[in-house]
N, C-alpha and C. Protein backbone atom coordinates (compact mmCIF):
# COMPACT_ATOMS: atom_id res chain seq x y z
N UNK A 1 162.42 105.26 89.68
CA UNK A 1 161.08 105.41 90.16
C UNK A 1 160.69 104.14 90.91
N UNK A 2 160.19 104.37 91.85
CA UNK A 2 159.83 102.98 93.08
C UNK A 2 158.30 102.53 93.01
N UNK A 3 158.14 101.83 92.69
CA UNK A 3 156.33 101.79 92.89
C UNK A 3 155.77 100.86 94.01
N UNK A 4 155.14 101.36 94.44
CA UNK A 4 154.10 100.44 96.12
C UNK A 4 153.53 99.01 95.48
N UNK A 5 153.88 97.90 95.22
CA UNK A 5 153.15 97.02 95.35
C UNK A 5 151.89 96.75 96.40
N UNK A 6 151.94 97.21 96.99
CA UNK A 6 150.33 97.38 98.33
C UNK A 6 149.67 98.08 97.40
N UNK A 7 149.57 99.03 96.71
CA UNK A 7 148.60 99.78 96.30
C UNK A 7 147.74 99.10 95.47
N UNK A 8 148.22 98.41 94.38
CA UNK A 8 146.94 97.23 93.64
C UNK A 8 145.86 96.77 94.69
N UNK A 9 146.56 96.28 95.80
CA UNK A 9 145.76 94.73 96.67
C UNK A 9 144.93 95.44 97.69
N UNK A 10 145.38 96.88 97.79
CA UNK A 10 144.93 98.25 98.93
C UNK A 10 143.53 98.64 98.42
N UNK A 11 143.44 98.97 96.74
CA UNK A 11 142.56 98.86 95.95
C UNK A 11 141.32 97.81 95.94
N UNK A 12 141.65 96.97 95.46
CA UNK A 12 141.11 95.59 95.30
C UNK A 12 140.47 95.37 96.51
N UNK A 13 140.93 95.27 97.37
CA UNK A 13 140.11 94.99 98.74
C UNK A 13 139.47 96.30 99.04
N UNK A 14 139.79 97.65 99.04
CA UNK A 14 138.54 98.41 99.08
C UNK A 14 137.49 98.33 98.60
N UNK A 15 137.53 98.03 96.83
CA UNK A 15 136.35 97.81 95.88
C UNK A 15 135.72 96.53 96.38
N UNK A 16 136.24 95.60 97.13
CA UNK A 16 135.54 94.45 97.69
C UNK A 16 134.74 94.57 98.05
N UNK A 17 135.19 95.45 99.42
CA UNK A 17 134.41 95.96 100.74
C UNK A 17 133.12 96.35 100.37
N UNK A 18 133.41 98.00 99.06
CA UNK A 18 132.43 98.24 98.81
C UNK A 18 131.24 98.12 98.52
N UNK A 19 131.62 97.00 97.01
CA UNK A 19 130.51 96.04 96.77
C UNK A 19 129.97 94.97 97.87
N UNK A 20 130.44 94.74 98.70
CA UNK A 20 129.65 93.65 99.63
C UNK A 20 128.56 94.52 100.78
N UNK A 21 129.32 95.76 100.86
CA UNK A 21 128.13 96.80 101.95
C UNK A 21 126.97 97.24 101.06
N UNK A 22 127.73 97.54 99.97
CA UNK A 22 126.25 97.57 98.44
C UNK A 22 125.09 96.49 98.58
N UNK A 23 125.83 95.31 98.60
CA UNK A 23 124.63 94.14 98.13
C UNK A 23 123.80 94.09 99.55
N UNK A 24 124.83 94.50 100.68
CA UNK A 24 124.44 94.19 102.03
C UNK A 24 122.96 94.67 102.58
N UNK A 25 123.13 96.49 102.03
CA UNK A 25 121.99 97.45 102.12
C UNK A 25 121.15 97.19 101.17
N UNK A 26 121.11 96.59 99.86
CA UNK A 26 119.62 96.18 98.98
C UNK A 26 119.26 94.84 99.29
N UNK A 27 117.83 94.69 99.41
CA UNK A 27 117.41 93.42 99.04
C UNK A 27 116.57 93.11 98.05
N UNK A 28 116.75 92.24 97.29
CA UNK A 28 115.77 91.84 96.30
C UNK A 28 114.52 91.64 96.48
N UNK A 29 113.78 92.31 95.57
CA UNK A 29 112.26 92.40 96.11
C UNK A 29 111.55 91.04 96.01
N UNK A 30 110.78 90.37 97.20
CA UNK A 30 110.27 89.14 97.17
C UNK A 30 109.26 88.83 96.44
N UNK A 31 109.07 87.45 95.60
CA UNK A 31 108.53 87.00 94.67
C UNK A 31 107.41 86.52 94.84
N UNK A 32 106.66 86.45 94.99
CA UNK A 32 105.25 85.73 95.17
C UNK A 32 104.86 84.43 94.32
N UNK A 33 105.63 84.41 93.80
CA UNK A 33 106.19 82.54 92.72
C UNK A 33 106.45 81.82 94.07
N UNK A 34 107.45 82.42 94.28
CA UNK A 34 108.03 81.18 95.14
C UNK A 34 107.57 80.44 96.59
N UNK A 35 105.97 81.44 96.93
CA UNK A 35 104.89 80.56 97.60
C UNK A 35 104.29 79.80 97.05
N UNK A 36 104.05 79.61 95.69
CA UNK A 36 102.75 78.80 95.20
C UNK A 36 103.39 77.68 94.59
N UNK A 37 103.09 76.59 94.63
CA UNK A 37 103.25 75.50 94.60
C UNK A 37 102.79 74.73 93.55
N UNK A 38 101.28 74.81 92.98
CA UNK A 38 100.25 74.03 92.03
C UNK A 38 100.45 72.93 92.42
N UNK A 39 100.17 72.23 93.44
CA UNK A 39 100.11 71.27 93.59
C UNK A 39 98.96 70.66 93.36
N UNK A 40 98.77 69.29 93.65
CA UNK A 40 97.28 68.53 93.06
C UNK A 40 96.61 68.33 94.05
N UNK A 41 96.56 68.91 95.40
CA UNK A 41 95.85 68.50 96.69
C UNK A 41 94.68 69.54 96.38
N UNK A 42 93.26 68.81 96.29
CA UNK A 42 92.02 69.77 95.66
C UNK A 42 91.38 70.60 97.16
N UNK A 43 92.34 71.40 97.41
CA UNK A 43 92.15 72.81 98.66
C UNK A 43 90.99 73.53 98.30
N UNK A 44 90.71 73.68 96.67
CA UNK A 44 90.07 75.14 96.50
C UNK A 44 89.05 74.73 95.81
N UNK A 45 88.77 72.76 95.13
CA UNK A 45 87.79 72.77 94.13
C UNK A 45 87.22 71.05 95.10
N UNK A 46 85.83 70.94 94.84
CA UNK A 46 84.89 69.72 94.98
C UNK A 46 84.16 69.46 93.65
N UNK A 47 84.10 68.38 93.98
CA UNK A 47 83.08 68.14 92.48
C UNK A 47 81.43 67.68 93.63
N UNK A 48 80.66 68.14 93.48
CA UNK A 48 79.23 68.20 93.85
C UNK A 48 78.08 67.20 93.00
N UNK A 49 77.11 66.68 93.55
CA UNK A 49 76.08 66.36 92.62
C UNK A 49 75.33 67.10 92.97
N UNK A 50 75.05 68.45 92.03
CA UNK A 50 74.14 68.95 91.80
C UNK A 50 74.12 69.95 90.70
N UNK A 51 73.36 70.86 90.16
CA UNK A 51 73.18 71.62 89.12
C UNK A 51 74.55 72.58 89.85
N UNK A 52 75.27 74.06 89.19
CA UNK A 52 75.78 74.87 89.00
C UNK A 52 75.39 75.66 90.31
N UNK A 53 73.40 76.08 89.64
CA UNK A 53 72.92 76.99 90.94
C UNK A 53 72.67 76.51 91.77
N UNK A 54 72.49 75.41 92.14
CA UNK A 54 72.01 74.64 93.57
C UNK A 54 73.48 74.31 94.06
N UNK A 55 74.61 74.55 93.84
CA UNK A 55 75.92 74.19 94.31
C UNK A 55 75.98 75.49 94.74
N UNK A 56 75.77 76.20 94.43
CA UNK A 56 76.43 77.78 94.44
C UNK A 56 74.92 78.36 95.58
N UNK A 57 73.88 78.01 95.77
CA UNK A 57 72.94 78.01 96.51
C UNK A 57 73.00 77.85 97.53
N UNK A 58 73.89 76.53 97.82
CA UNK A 58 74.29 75.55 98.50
C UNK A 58 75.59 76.06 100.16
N UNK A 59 76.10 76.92 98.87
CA UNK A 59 77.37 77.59 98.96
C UNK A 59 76.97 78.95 100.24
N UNK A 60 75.85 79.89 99.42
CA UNK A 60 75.30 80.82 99.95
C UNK A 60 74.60 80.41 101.25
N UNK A 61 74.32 79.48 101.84
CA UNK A 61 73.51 79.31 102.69
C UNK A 61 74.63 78.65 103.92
N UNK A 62 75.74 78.37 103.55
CA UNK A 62 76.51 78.30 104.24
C UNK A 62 77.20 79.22 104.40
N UNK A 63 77.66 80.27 103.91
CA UNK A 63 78.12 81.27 104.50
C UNK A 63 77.15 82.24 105.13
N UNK A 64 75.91 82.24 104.96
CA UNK A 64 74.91 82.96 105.95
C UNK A 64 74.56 82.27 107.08
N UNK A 65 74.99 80.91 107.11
CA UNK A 65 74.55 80.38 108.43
C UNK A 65 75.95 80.73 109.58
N UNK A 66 76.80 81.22 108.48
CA UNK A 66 78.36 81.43 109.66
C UNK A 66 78.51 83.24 110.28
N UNK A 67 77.49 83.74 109.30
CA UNK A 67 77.02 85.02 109.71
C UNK A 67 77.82 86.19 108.25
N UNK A 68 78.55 85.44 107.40
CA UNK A 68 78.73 86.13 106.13
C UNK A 68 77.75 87.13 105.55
N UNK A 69 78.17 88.51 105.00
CA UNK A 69 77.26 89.35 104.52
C UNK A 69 77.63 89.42 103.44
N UNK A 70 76.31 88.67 102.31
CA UNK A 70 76.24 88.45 101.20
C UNK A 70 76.88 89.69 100.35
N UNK A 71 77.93 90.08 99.45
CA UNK A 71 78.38 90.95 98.52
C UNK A 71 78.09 91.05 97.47
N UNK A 72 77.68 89.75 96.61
CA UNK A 72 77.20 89.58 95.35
C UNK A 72 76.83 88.12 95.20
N UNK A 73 75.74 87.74 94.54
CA UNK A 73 75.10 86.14 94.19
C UNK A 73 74.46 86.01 92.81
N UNK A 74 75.06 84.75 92.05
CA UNK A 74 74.42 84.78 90.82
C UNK A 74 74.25 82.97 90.73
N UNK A 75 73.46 82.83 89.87
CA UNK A 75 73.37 81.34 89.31
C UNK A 75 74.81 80.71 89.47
N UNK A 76 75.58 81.14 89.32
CA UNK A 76 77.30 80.66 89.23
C UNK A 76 78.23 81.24 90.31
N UNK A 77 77.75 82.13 91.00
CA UNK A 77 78.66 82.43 91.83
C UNK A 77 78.28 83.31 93.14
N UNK A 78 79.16 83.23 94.08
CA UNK A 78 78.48 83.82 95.72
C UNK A 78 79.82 84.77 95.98
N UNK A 79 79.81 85.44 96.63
CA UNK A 79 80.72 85.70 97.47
C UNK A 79 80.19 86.59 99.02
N UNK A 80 81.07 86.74 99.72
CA UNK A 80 80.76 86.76 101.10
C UNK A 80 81.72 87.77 102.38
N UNK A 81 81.29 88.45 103.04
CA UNK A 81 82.73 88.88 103.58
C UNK A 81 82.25 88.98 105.33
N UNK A 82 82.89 88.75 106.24
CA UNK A 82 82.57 88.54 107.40
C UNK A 82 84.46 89.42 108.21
N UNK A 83 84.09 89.78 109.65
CA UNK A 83 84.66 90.63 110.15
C UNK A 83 84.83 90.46 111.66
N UNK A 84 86.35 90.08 111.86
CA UNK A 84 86.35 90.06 113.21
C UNK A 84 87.39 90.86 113.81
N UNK A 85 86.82 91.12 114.95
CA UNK A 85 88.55 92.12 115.83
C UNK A 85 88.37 91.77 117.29
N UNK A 86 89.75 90.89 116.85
CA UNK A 86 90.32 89.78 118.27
C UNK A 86 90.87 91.09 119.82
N UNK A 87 91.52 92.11 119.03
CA UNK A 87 91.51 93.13 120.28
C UNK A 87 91.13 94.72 119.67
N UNK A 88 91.61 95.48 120.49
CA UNK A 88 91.29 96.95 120.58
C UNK A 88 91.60 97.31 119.04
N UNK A 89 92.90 96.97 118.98
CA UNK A 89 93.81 97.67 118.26
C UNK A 89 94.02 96.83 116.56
N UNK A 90 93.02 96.12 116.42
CA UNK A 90 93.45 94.76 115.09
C UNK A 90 91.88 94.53 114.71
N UNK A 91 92.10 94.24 113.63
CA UNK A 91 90.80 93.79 113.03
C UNK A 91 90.94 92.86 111.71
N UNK A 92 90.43 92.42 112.02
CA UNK A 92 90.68 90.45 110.46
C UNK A 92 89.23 91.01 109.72
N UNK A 93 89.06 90.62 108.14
CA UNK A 93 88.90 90.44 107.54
C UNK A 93 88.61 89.39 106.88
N UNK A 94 87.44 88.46 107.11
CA UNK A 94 87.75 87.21 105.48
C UNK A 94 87.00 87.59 104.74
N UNK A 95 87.31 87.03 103.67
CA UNK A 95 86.03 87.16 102.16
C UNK A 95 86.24 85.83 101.44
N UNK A 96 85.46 85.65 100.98
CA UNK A 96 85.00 84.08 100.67
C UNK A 96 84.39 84.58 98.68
N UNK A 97 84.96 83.79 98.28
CA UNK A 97 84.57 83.67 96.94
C UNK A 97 84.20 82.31 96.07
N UNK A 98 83.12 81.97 95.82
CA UNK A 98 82.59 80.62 95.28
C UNK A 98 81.88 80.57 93.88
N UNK A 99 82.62 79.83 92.73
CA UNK A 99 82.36 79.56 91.69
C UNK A 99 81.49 78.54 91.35
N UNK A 100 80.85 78.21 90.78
CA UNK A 100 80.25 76.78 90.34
C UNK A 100 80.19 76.73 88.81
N UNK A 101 80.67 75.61 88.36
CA UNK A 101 80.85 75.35 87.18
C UNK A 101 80.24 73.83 86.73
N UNK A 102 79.58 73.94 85.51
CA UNK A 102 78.81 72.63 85.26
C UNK A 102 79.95 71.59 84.83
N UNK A 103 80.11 70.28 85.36
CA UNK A 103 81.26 69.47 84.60
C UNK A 103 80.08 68.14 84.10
N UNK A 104 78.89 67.79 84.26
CA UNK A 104 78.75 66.94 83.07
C UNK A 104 77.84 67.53 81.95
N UNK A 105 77.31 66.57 80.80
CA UNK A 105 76.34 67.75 79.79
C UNK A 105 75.25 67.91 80.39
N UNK A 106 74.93 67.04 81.31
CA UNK A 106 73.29 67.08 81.67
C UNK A 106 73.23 68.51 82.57
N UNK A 107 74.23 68.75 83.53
CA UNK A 107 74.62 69.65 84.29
C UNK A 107 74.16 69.07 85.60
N UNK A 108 74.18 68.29 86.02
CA UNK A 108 73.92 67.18 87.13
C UNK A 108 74.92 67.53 87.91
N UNK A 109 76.38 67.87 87.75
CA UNK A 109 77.41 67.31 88.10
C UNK A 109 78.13 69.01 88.48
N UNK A 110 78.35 69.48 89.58
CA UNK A 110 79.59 71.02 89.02
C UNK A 110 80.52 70.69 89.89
N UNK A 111 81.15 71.23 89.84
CA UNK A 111 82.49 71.59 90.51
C UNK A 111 82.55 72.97 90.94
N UNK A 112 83.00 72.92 92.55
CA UNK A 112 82.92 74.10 93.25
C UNK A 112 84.34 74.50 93.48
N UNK A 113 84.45 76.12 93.24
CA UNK A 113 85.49 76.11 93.41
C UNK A 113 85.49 77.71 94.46
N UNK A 114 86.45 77.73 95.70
CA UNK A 114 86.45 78.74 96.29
C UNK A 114 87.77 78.88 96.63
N UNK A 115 87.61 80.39 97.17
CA UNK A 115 88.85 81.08 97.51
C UNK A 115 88.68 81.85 98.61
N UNK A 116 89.42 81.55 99.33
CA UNK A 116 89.12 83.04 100.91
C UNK A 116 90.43 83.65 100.96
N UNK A 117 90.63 84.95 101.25
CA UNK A 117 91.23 86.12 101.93
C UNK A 117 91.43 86.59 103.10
N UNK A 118 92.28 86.81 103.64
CA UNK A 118 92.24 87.30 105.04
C UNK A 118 92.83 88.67 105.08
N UNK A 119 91.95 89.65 105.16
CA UNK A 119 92.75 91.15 105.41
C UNK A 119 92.62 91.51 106.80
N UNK A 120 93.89 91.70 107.04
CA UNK A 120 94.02 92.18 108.56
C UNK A 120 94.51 94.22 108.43
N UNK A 121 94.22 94.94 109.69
CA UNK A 121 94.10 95.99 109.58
C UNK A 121 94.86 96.18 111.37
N UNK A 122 95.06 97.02 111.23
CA UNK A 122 95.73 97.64 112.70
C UNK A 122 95.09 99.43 112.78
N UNK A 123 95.61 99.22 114.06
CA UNK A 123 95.37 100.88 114.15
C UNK A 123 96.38 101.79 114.57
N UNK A 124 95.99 102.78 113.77
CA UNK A 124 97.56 103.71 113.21
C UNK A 124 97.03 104.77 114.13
N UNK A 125 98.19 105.61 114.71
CA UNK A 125 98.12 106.72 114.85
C UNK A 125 98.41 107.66 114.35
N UNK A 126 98.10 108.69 114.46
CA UNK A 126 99.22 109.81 113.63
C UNK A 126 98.48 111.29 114.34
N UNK A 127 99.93 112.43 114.99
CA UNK A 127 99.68 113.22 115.69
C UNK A 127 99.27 114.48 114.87
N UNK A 128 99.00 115.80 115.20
CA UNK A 128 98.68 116.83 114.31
C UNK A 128 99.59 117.91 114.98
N UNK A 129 99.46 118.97 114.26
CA UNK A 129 100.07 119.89 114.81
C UNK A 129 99.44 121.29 113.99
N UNK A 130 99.68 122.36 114.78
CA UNK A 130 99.29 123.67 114.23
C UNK A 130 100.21 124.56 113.72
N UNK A 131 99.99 125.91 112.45
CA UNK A 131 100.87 126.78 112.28
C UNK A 131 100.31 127.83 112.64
N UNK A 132 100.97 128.95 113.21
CA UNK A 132 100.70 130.56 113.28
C UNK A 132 101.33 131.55 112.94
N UNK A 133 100.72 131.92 112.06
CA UNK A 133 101.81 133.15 111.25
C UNK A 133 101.42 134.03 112.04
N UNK A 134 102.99 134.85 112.29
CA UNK A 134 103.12 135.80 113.34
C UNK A 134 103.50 137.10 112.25
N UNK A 135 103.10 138.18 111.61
CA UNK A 135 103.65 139.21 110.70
C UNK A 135 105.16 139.20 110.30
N UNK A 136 106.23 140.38 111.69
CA UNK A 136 107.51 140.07 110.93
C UNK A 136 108.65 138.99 111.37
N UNK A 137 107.97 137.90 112.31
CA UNK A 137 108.66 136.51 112.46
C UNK A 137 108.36 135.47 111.44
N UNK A 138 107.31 135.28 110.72
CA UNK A 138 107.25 134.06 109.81
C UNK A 138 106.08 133.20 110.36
N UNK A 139 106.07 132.09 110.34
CA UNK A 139 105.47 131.05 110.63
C UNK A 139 105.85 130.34 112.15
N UNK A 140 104.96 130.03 112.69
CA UNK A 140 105.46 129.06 114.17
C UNK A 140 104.35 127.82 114.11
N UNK A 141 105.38 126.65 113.95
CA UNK A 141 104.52 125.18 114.07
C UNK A 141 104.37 124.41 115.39
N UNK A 142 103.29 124.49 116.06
CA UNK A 142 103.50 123.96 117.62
C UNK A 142 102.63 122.85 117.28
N UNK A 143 103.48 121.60 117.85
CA UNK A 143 102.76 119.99 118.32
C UNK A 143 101.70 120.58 119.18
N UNK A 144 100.69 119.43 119.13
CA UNK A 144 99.62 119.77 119.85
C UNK A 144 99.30 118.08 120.34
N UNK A 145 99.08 117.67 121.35
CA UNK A 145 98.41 116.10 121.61
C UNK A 145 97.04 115.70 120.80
N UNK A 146 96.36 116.11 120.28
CA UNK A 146 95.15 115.87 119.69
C UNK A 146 95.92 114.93 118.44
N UNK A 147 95.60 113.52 118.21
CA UNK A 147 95.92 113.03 117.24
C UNK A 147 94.48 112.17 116.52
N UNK A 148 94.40 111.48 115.50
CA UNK A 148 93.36 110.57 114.96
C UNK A 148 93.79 109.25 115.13
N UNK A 149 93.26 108.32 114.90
CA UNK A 149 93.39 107.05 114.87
C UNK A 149 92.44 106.10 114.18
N UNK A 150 93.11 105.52 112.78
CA UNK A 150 92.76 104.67 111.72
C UNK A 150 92.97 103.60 112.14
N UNK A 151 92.16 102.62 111.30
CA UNK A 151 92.32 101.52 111.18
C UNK A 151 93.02 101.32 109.65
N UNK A 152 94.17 100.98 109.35
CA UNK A 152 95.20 100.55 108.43
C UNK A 152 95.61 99.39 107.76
N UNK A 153 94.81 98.84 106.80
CA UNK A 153 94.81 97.44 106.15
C UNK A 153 96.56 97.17 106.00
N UNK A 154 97.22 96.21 106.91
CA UNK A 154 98.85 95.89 106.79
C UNK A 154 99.28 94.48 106.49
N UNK A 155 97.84 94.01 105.78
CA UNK A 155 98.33 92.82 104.78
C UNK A 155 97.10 92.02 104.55
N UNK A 156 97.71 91.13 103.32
CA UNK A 156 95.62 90.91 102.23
C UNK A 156 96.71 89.10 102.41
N UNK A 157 96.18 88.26 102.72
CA UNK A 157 96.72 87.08 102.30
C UNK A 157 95.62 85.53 101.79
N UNK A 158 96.10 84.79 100.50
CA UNK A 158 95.17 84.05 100.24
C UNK A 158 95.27 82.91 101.48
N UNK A 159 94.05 82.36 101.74
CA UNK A 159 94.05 80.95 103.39
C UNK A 159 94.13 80.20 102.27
N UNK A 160 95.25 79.03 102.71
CA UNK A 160 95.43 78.42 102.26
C UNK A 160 95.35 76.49 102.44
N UNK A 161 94.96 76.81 104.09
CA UNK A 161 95.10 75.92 105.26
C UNK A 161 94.00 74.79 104.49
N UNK A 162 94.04 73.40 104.14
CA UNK A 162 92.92 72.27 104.12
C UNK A 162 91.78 72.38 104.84
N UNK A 163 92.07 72.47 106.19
CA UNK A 163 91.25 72.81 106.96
C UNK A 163 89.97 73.40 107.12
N UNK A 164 90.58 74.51 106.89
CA UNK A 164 89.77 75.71 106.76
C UNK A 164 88.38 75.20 105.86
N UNK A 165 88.72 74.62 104.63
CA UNK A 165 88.17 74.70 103.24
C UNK A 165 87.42 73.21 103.25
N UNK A 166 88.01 72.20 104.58
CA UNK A 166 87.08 71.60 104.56
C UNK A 166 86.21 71.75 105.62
N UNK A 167 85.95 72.29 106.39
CA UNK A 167 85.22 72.71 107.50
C UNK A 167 83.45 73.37 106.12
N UNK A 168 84.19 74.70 105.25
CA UNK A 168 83.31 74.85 104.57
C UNK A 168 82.65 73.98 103.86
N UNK A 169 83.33 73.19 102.60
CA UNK A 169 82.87 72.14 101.93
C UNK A 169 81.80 71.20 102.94
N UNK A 170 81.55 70.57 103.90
CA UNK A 170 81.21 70.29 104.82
C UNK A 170 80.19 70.83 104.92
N UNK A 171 79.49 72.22 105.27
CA UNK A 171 78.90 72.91 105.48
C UNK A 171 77.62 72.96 103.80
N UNK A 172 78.68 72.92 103.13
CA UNK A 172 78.19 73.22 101.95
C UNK A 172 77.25 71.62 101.35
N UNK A 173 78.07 70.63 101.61
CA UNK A 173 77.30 69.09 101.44
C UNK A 173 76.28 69.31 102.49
N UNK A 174 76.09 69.75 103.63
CA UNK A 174 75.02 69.79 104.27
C UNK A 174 73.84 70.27 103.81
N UNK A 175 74.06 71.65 103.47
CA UNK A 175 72.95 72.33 102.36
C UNK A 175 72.21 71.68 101.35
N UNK A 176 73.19 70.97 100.81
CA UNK A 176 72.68 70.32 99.39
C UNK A 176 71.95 68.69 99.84
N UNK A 177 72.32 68.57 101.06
CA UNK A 177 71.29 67.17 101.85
C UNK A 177 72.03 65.66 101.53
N UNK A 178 73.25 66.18 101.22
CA UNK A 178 74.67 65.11 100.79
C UNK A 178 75.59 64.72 101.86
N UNK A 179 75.91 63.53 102.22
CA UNK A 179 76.99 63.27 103.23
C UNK A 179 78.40 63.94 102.15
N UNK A 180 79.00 64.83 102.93
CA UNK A 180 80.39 65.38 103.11
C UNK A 180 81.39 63.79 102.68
N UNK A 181 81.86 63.60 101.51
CA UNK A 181 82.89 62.86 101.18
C UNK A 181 84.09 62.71 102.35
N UNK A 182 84.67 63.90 103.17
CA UNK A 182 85.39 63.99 103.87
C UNK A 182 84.97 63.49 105.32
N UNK A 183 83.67 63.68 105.57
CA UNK A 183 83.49 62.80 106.98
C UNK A 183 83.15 61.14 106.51
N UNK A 184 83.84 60.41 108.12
CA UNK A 184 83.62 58.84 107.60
C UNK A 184 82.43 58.83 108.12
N UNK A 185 81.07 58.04 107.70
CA UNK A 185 80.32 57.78 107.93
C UNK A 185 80.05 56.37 108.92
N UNK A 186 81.11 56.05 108.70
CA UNK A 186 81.13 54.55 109.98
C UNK A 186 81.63 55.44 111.35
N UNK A 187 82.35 56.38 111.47
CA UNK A 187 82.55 56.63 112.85
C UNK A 187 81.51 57.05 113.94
N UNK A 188 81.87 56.07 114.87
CA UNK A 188 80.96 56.42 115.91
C UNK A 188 80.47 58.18 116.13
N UNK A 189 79.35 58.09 116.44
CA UNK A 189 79.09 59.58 116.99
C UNK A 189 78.91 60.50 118.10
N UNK A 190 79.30 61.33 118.32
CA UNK A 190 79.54 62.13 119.79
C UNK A 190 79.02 62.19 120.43
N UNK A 191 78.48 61.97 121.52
CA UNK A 191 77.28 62.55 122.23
C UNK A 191 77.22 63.51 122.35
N UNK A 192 76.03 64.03 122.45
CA UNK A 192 76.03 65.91 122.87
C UNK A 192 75.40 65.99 124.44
């Protein structure tokens, strides 16, 4: 009896193949860990001199001066959502969320803390079509051009940018009748 030595290694490298076009066609579903960082750069929190509600007051009056439409407001908290669409076919979303929390006993002292969102939306099409039942043929489905067109939320993401958050904070020390920690106060000033 003769046996093929090729046939083991003929094997072996098929099952290779296989498994590598396997792993090739799945991908592992992405983690949302592996954006966040916790880092100690204070993006999302200020510490304020003022009461809880006058921070959070503070808060509200800056997002109505940017044209935000108030969603909900309490002694402790604001939130806000405002709406733009850069073309035909797209439309942005932010929403703004602001906490205030007392950090000394007197309550002199809070800490603000916010969060914004950006939902963006597109516009979807989708065509229609008609059926007509005919007696002893069955059914007939004819395309027709008449379609609708949505607007389709195609992603929610937290802003995460410094920037952004100090532009607000900023806004927000203004309210409360406080120089902004973040602007220098020795720099010369602009003319207008």
């Amino acid at each position: 009896m003769t046996r093929c030595p090729r046939l083991p290694r003929v094997a072996a490298a098929l099952t290779a193949a296989t498994a590598i076009v396997g792993c090739a066609g799945s991908r592992a579903p992405l983690s949302a860990s592996r954006f966040e960082n916790f880092d100690s750069q204070e993006t999302h929190a200020r510490l304020v001199d003022a009461t809880p509600a006058q921070a959070c007051e503070a808060a509200r009056r800056a997002l109505l001066s940017q044209g935000y439409l108030i969603g909900s407001a309490g002694a402790e908290f604001v939130s806000g959502r405002k709406s733009f669409q850069p073309t035909r076919e797209a439309q942005v979303d932010l929403e703004m969320r602001v906490v205030c929390v007392r950090e000394s006993p007197g309550g002199e002292i809070a800490t603000v803390f916010v969060s914004g969102t950006e939902e963006r939306y597109a516009l979807k099409k989708s065509s229609s079509s008609a059926s007509v039942g005919v007696g002893a043929l069955g059914s007939l489905s004819l395309p027709f051009a008449a379609g609708d067109e949505a607007l389709v939320r195609v992603g929610t993401q937290t802003i995460t940018q410094p920037a952004f958050y100090d532009r607000f904070y900023a806004l927000v020390y203004r309210f409360l009748g406080a120089p902004s920690p973040d602007v220098d106060d020795d720099a010369p000033a602009t003319p207008r």
